[in-house]
C-alpha atoms as a PDB file:
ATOM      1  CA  UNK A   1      16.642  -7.557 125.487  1.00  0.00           C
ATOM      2  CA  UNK A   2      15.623  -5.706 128.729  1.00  0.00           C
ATOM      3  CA  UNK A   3      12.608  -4.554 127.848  1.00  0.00           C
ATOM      4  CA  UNK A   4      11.168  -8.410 127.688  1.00  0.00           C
ATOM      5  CA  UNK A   5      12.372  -8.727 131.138  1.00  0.00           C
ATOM      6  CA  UNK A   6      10.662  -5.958 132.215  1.00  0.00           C
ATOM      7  CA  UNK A   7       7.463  -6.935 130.394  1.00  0.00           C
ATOM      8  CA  UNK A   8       7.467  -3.987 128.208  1.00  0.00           C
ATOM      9  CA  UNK A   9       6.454  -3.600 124.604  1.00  0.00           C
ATOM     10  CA  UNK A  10       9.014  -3.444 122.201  1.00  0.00           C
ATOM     11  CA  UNK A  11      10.161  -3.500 118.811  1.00  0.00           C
ATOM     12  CA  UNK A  12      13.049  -5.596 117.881  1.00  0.00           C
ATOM     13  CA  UNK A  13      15.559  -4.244 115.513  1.00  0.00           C
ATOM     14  CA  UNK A  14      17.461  -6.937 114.342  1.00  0.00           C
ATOM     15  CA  UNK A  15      21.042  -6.742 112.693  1.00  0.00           C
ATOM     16  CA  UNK A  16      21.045  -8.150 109.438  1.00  0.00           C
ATOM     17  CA  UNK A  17      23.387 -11.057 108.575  1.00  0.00           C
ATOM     18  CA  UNK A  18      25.075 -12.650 105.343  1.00  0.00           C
ATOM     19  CA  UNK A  19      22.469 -14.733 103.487  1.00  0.00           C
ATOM     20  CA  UNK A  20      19.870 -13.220 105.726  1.00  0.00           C
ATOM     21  CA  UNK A  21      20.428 -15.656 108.575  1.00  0.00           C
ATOM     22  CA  UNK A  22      18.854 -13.220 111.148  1.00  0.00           C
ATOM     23  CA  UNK A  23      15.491 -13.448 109.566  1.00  0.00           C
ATOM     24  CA  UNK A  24      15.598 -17.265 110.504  1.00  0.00           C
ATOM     25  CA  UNK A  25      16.638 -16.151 113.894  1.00  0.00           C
ATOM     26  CA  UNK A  26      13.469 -13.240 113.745  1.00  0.00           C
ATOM     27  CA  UNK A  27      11.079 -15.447 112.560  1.00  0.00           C
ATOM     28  CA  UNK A  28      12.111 -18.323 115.483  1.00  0.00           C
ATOM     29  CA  UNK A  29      11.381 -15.858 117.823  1.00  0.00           C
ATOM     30  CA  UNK A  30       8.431 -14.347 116.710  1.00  0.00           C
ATOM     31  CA  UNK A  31       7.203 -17.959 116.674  1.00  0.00           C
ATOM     32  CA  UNK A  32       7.921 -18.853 120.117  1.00  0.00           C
ATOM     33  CA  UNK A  33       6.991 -14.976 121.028  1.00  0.00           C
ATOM     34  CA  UNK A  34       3.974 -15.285 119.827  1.00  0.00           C
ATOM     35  CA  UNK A  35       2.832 -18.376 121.129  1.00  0.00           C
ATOM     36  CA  UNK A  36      -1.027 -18.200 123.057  1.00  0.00           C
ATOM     37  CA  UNK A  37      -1.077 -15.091 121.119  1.00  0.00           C
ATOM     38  CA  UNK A  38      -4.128 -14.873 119.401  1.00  0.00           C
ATOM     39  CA  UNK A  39      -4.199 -15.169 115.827  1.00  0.00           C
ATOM     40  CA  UNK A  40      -5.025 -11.584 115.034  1.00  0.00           C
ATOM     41  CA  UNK A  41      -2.300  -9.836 117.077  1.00  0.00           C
ATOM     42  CA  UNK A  42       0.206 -12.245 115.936  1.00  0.00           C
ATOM     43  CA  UNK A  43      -0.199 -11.281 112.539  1.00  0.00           C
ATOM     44  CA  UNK A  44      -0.465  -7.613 113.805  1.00  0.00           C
ATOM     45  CA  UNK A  45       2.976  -7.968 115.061  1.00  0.00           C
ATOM     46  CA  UNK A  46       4.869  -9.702 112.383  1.00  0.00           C
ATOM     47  CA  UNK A  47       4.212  -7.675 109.855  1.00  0.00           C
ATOM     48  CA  UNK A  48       5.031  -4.395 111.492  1.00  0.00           C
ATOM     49  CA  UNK A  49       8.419  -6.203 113.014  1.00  0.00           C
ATOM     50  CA  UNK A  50       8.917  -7.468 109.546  1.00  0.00           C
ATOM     51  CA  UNK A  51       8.306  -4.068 107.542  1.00  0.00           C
ATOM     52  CA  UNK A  52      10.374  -2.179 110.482  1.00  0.00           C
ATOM     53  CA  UNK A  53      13.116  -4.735 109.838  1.00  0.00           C
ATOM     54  CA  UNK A  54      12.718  -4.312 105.990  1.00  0.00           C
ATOM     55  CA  UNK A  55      13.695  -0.543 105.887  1.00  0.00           C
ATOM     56  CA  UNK A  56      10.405  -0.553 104.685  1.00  0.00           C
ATOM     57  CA  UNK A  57       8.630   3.273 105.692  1.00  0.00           C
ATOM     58  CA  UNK A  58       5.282   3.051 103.495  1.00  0.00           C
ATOM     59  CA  UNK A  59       4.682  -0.912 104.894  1.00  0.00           C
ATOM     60  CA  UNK A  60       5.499  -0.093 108.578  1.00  0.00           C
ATOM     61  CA  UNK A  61       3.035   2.866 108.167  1.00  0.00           C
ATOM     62  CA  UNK A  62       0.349   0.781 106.585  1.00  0.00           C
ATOM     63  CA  UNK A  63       1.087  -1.969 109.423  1.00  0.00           C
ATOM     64  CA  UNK A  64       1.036   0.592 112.138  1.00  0.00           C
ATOM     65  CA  UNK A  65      -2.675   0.718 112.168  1.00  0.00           C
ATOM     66  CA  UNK A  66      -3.532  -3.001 113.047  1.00  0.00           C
ATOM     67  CA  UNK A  67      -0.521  -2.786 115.389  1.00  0.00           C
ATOM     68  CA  UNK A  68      -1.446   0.390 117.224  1.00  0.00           C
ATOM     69  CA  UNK A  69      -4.730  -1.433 117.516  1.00  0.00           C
ATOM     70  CA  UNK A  70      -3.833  -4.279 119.419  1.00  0.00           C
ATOM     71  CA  UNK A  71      -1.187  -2.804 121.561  1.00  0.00           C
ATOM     72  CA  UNK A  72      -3.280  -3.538 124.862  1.00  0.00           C
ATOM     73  CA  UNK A  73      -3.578  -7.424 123.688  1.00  0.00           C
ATOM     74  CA  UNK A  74       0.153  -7.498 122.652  1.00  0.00           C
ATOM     75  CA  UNK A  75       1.388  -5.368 125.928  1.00  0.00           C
ATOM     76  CA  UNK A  76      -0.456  -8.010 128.081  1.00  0.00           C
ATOM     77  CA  UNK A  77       1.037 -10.437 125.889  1.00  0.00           C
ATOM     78  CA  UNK A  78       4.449  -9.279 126.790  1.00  0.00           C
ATOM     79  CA  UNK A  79       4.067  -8.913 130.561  1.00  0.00           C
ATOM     80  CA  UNK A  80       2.905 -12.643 130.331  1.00  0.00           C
ATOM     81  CA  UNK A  81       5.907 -13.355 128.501  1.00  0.00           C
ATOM     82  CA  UNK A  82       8.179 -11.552 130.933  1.00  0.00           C
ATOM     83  CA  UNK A  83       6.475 -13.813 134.021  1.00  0.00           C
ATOM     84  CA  UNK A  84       7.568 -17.019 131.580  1.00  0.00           C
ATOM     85  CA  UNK A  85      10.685 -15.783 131.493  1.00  0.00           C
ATOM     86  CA  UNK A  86      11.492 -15.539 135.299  1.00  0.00           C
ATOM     87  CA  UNK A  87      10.209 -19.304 135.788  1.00  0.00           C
ATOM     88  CA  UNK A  88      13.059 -20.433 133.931  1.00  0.00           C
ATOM     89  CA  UNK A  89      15.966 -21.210 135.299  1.00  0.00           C
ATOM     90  CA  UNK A  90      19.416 -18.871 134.843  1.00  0.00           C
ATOM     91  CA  UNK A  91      21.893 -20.081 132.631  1.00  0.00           C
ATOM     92  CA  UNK A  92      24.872 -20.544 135.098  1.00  0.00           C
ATOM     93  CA  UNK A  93      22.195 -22.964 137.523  1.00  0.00           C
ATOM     94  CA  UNK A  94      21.541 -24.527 134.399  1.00  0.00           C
ATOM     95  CA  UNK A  95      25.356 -25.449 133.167  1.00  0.00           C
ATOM     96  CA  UNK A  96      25.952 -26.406 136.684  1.00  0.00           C
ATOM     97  CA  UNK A  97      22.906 -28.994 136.895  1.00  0.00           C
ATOM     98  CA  UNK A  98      24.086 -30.158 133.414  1.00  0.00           C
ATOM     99  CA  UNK A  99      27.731 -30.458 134.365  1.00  0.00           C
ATOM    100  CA  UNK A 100      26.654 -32.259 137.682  1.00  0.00           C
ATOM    101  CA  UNK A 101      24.736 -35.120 135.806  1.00  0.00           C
ATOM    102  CA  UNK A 102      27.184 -35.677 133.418  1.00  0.00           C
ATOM    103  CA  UNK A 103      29.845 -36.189 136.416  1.00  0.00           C
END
């Protein structure tokens, strides 16, 4: 997603899968998202992701409040992220460090 690259908020619309598979997928990221997030934003977050997710108009608009709320913490949050992100290293460096060793 770009916009965690660019440290930008965002919402992430997630395609649903057979036997709901992607809400393992949402909730591992949300986990690792989330981490040094404090405890009040975090929750915040989830459940507006999770009622946007959930087709869900009247919990997304109860969840809006507490989200619009913390949108400084959770914008910080995401630039923070975003810096996390550029530490690591690209995936094709990465295969050919792997490859290397294994040689």
């Amino acid at each position: 997603m770009r916009a965690q690259w660019a440290g930008q908020s965002f919402i992430w619309q997630i395609y649903p899968q057979a036997e709901d598979v992607h809400l393992l997928k949402f909730d591992a990221f949300l986990t690792r998202f989330e981490a040094g997030l404090a405890d009040e934003p975090a929750r915040a977050q989830r459940a507006f992701w999770y009622a946007w997710n959930a087709g869900d108009p009247d919990g997304a608009a109860s969840a809006w409040a507490a989200y619009r709320a913390r949108i400084t913490v959770l914008a910080a949050h995401g630039q923070a992220w975003a810096r996390t992100l550029s530490r690591q290293t690209d995936l094709a460096t990465a295969l050919v460090r792997f490859c290397e060793s294994h040689l």
